[in-house]
N, C-alpha and C. Protein backbone atom coordinates (compact mmCIF):
# COMPACT_ATOMS: atom_id res chain seq x y z
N UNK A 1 -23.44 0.66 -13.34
CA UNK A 1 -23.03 -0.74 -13.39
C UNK A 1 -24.23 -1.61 -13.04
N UNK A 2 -24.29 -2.63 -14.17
CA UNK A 2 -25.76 -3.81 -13.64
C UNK A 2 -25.32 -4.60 -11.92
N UNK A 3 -26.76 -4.09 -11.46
CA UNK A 3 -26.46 -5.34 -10.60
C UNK A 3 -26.22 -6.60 -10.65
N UNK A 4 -25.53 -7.29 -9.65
CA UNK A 4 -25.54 -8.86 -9.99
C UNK A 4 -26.05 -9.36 -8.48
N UNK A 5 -26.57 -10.35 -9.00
CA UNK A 5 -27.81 -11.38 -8.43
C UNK A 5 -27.61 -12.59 -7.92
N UNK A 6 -26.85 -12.67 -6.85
CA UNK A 6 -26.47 -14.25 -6.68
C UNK A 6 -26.96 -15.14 -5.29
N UNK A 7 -27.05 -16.51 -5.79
CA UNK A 7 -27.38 -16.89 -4.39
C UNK A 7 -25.87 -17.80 -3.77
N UNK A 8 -26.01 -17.71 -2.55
CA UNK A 8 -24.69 -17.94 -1.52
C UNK A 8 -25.45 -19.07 -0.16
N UNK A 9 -24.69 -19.01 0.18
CA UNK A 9 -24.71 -20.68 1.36
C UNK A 9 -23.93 -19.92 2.15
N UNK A 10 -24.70 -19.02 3.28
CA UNK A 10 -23.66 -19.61 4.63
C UNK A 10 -24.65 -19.89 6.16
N UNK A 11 -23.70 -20.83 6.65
CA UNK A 11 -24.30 -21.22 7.77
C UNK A 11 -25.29 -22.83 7.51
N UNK A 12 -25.28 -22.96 6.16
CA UNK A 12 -25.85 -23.77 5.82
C UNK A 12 -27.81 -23.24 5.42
N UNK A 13 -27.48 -21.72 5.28
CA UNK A 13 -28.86 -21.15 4.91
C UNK A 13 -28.50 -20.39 3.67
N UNK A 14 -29.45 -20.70 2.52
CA UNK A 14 -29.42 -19.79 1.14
C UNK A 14 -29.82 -18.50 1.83
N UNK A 15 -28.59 -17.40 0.64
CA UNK A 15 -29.56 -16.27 0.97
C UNK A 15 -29.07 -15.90 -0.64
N UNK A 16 -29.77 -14.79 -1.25
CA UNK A 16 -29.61 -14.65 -2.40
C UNK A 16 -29.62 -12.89 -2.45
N UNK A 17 -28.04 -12.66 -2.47
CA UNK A 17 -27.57 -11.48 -2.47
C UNK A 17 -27.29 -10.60 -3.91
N UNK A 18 -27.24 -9.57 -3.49
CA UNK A 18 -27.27 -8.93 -4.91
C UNK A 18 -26.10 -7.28 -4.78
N UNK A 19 -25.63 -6.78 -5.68
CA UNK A 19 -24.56 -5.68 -5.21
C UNK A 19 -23.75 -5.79 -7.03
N UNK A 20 -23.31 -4.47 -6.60
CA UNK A 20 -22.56 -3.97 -7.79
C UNK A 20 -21.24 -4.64 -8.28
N UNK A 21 -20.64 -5.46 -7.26
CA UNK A 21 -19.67 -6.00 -7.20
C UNK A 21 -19.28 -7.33 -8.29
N UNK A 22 -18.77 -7.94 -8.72
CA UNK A 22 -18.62 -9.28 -9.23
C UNK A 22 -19.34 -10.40 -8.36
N UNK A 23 -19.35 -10.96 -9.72
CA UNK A 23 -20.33 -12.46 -8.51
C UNK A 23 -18.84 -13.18 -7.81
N UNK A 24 -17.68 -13.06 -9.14
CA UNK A 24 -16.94 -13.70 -7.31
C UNK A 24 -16.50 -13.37 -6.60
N UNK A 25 -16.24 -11.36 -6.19
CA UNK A 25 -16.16 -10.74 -5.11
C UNK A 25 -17.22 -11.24 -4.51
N UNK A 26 -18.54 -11.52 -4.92
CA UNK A 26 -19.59 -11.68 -3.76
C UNK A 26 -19.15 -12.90 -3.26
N UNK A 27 -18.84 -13.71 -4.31
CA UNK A 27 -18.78 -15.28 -3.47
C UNK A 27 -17.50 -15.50 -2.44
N UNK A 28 -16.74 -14.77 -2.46
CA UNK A 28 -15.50 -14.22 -1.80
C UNK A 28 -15.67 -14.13 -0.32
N UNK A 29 -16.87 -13.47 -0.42
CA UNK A 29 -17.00 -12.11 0.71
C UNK A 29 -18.33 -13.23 1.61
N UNK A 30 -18.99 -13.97 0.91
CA UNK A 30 -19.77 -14.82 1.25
C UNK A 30 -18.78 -16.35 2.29
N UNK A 31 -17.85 -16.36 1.36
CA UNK A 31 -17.05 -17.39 1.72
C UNK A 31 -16.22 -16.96 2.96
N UNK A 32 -15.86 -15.75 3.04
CA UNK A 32 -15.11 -15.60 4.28
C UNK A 32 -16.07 -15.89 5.62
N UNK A 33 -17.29 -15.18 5.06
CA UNK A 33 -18.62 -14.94 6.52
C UNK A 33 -18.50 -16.48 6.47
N UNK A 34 -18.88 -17.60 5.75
CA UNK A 34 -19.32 -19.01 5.80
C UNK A 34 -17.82 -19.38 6.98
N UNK A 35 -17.28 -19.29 6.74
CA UNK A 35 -16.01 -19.53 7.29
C UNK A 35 -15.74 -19.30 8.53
N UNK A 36 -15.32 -17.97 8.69
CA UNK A 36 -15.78 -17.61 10.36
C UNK A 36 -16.93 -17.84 11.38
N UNK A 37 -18.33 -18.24 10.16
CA UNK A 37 -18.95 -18.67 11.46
C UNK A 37 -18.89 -20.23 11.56
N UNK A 38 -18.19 -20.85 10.89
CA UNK A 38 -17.96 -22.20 10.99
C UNK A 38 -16.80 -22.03 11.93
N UNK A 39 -16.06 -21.21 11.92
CA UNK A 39 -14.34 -21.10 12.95
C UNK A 39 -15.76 -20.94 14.29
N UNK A 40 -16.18 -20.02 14.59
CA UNK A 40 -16.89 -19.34 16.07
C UNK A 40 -17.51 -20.59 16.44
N UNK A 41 -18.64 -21.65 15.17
CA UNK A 41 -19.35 -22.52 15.74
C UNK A 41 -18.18 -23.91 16.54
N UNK A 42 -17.05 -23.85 15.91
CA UNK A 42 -16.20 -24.87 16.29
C UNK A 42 -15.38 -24.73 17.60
N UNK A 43 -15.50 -23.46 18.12
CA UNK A 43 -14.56 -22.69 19.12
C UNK A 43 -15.76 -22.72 20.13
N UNK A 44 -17.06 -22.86 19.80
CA UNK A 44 -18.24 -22.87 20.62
C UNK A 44 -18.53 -24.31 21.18
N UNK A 45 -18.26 -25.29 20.20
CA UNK A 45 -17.95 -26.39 20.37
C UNK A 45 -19.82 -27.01 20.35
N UNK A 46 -19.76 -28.11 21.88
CA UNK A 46 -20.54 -28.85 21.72
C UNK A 46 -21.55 -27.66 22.94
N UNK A 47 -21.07 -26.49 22.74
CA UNK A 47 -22.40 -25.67 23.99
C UNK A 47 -23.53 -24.89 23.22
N UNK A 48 -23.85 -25.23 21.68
CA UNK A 48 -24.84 -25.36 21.73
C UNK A 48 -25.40 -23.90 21.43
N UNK A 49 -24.52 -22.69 20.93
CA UNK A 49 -24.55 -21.42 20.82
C UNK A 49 -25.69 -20.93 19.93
N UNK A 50 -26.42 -19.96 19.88
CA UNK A 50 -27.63 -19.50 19.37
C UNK A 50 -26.85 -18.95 17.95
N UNK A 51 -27.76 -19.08 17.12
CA UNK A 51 -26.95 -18.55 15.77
C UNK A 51 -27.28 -17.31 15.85
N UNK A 52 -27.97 -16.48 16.35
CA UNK A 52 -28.01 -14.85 17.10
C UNK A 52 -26.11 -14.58 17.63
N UNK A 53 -26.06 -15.35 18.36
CA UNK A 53 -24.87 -14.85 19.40
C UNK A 53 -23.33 -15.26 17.85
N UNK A 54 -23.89 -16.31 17.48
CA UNK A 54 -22.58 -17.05 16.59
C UNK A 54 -22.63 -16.04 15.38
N UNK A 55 -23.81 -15.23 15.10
CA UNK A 55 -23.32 -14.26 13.56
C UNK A 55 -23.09 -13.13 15.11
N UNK A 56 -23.39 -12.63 15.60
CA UNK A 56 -22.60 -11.28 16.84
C UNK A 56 -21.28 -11.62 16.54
N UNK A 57 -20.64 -12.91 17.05
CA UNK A 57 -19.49 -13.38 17.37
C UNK A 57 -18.95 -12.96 15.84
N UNK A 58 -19.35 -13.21 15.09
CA UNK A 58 -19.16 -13.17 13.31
C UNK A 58 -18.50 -11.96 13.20
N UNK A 59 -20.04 -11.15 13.25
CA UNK A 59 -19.65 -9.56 13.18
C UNK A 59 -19.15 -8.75 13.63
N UNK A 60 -18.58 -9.25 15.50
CA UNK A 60 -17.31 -8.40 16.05
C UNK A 60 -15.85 -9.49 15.31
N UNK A 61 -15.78 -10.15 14.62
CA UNK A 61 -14.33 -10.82 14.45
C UNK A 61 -14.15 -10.17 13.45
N UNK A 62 -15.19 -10.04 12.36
CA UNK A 62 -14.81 -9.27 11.51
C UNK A 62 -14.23 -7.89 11.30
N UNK A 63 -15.05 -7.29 12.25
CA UNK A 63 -15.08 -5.70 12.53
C UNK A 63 -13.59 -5.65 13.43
N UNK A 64 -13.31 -6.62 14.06
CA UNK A 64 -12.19 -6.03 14.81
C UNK A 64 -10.58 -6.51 13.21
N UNK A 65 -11.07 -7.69 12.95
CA UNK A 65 -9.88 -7.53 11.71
C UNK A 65 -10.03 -6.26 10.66
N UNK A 66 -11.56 -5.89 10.78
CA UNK A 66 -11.06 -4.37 9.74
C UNK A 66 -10.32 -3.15 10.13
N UNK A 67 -10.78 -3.26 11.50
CA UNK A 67 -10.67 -2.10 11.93
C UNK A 67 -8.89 -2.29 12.11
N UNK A 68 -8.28 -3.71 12.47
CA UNK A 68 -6.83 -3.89 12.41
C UNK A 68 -6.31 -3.46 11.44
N UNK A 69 -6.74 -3.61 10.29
CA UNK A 69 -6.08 -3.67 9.11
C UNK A 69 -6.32 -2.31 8.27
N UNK A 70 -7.36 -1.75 8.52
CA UNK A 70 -7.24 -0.31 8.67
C UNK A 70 -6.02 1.03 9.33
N UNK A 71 -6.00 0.56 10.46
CA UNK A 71 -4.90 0.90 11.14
C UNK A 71 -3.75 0.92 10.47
N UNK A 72 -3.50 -0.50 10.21
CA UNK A 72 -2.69 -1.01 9.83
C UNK A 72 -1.61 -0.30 8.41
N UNK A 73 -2.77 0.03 7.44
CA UNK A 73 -3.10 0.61 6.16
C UNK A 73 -2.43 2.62 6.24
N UNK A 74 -3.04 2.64 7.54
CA UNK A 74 -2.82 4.31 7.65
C UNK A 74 -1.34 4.34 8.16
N UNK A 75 -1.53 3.45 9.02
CA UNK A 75 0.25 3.50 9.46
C UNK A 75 1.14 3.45 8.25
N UNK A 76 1.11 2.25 7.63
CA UNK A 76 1.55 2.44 5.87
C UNK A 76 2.03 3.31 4.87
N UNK A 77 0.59 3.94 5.28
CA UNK A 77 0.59 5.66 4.25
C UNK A 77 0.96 6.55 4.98
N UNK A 78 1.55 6.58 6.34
CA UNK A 78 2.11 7.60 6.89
C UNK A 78 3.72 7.37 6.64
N UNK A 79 4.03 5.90 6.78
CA UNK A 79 5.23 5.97 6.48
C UNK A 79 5.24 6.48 4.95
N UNK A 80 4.77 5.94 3.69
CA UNK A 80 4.58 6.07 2.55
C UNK A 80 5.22 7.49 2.77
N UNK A 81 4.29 8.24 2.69
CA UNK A 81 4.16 10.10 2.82
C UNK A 81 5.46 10.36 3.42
N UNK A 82 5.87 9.80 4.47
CA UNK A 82 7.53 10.15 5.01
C UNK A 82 8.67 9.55 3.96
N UNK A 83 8.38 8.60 3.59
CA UNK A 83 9.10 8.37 2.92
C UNK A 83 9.39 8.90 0.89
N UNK A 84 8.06 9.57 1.04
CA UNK A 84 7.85 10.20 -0.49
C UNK A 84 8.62 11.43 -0.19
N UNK A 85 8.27 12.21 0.79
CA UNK A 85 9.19 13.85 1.07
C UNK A 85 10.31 13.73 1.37
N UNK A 86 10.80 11.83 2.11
CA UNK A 86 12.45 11.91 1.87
C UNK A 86 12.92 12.09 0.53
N UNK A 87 12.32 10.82 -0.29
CA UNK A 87 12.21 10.99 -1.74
C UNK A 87 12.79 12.18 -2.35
N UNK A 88 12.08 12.93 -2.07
CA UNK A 88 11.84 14.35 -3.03
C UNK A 88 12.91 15.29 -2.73
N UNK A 89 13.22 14.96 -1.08
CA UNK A 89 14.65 16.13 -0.68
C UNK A 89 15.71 15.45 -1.35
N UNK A 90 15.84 14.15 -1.30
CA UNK A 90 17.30 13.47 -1.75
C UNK A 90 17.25 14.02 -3.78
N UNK A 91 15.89 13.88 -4.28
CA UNK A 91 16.09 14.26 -5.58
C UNK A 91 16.88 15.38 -5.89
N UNK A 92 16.10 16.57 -5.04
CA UNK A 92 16.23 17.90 -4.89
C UNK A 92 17.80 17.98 -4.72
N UNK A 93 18.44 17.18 -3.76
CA UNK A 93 19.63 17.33 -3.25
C UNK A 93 20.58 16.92 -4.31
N UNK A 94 20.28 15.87 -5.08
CA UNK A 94 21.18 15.38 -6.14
C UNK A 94 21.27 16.16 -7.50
N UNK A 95 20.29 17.03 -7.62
CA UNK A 95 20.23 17.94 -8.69
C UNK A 95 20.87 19.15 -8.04
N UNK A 96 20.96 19.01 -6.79
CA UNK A 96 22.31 20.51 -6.28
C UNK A 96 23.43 19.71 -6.61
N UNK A 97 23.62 18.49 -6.29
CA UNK A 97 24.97 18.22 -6.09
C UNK A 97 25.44 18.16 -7.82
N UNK A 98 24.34 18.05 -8.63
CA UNK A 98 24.76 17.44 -10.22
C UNK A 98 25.28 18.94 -10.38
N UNK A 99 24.16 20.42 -10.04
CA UNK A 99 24.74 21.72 -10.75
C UNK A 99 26.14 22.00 -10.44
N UNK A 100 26.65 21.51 -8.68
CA UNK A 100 27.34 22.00 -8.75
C UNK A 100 28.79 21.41 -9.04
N UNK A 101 28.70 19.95 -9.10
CA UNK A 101 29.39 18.78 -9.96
C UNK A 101 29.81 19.49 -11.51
N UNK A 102 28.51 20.12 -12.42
CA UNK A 102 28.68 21.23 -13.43
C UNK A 102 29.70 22.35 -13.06
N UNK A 103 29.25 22.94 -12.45
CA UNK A 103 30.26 24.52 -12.45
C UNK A 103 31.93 24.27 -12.17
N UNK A 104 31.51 22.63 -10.76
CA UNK A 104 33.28 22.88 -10.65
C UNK A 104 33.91 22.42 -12.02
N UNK A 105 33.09 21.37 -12.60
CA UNK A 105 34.04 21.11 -14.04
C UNK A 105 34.08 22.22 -15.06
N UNK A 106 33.50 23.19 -15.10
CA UNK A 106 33.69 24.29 -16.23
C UNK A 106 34.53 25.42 -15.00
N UNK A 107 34.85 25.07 -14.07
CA UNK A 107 35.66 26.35 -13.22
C UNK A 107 37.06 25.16 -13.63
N UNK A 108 36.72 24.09 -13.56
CA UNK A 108 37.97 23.50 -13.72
C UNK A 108 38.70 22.86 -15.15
N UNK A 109 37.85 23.14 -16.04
CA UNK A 109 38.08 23.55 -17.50
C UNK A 109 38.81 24.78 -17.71
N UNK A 110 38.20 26.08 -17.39
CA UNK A 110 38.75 27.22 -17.69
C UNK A 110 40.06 27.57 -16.55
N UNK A 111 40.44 26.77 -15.67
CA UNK A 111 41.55 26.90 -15.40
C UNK A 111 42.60 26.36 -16.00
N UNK A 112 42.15 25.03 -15.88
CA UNK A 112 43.21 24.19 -17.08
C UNK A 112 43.53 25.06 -18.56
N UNK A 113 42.22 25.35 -19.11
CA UNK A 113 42.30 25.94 -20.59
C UNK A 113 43.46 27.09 -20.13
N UNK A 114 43.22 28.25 -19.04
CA UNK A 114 43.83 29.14 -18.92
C UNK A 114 45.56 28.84 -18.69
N UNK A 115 45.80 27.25 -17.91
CA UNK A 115 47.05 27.11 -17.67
C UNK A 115 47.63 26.90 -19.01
N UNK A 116 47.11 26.05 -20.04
CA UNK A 116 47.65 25.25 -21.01
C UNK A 116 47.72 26.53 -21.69
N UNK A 117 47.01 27.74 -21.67
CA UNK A 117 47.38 29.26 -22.72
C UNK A 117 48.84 29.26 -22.21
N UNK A 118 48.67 30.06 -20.64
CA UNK A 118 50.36 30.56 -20.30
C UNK A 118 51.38 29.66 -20.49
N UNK A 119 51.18 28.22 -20.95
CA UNK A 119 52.14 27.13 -20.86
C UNK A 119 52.52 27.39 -22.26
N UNK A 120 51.43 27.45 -23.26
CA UNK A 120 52.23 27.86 -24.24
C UNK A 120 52.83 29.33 -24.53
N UNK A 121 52.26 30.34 -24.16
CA UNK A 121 52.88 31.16 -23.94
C UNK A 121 54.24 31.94 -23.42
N UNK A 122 54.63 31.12 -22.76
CA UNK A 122 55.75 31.31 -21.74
C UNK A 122 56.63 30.70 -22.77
N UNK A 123 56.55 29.53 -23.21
CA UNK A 123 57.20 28.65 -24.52
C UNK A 123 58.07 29.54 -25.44
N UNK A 124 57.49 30.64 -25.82
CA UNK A 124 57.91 31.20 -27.07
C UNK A 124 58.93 32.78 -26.72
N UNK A 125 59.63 32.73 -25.20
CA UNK A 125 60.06 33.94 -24.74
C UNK A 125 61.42 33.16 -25.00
């Protein structure tokens, strides 16, 4: 896949990034960082924070929402997975209940068939 080549604004500094991704996944991913460190610089207020400490601040807010939502994701697919092998027993179970839904109606065919013989049978004594 071509790289793509773009330049981005955050912090109010060009930087001109480049990655396999779409330019507007990049601008995406650019826009969230621009964002949060505009949230950290506003929560920092008027004290004046080093833009060292304000991208730190950046890069643990971020890292702790991945790492949330990661979590988050596995918990998901654990239920998922519990809920796929319920899945699969209830299938399993309804294809017992269909065979044997089958047999009682052909056990209960050939009784009937067998009554309606002796019914006529008995008829003709």
């Amino acid at each position: 896949m071509a790289k793509n080549r773009i330049e981005v604004i955050i912090g109010g500094n060009i930087y001109a990034l480049q990655g396999d991704e779409s330019e507007e996944h990049i601008q995406k991913v650019a826009r969230l960082i621009n964002d949060k460190l505009l949230e950290i610089q506003e929560i920092g207020g008027k004290s004046r924070m080093t833009s060292h400490k304000a991208n730190m601040l950046v890069a643990l807010n971020v890292a702790d929402e991945y790492i949330k939502t990661k979590e988050q994701l596995e918990a998901h697919m654990t239920e998922f997975e519990r809920c796929s092998a319920e899945n699969a027993a209830l299938i399993k179970r309804v294809e017992e209940l269909s065979l044997e839904i089958a047999r009682t109606k052909e056990q209960l065919a050939a009784v009937t068939h067998s009554y309606h013989k002796k019914d006529y049978t008995n008829r003709g004594r």
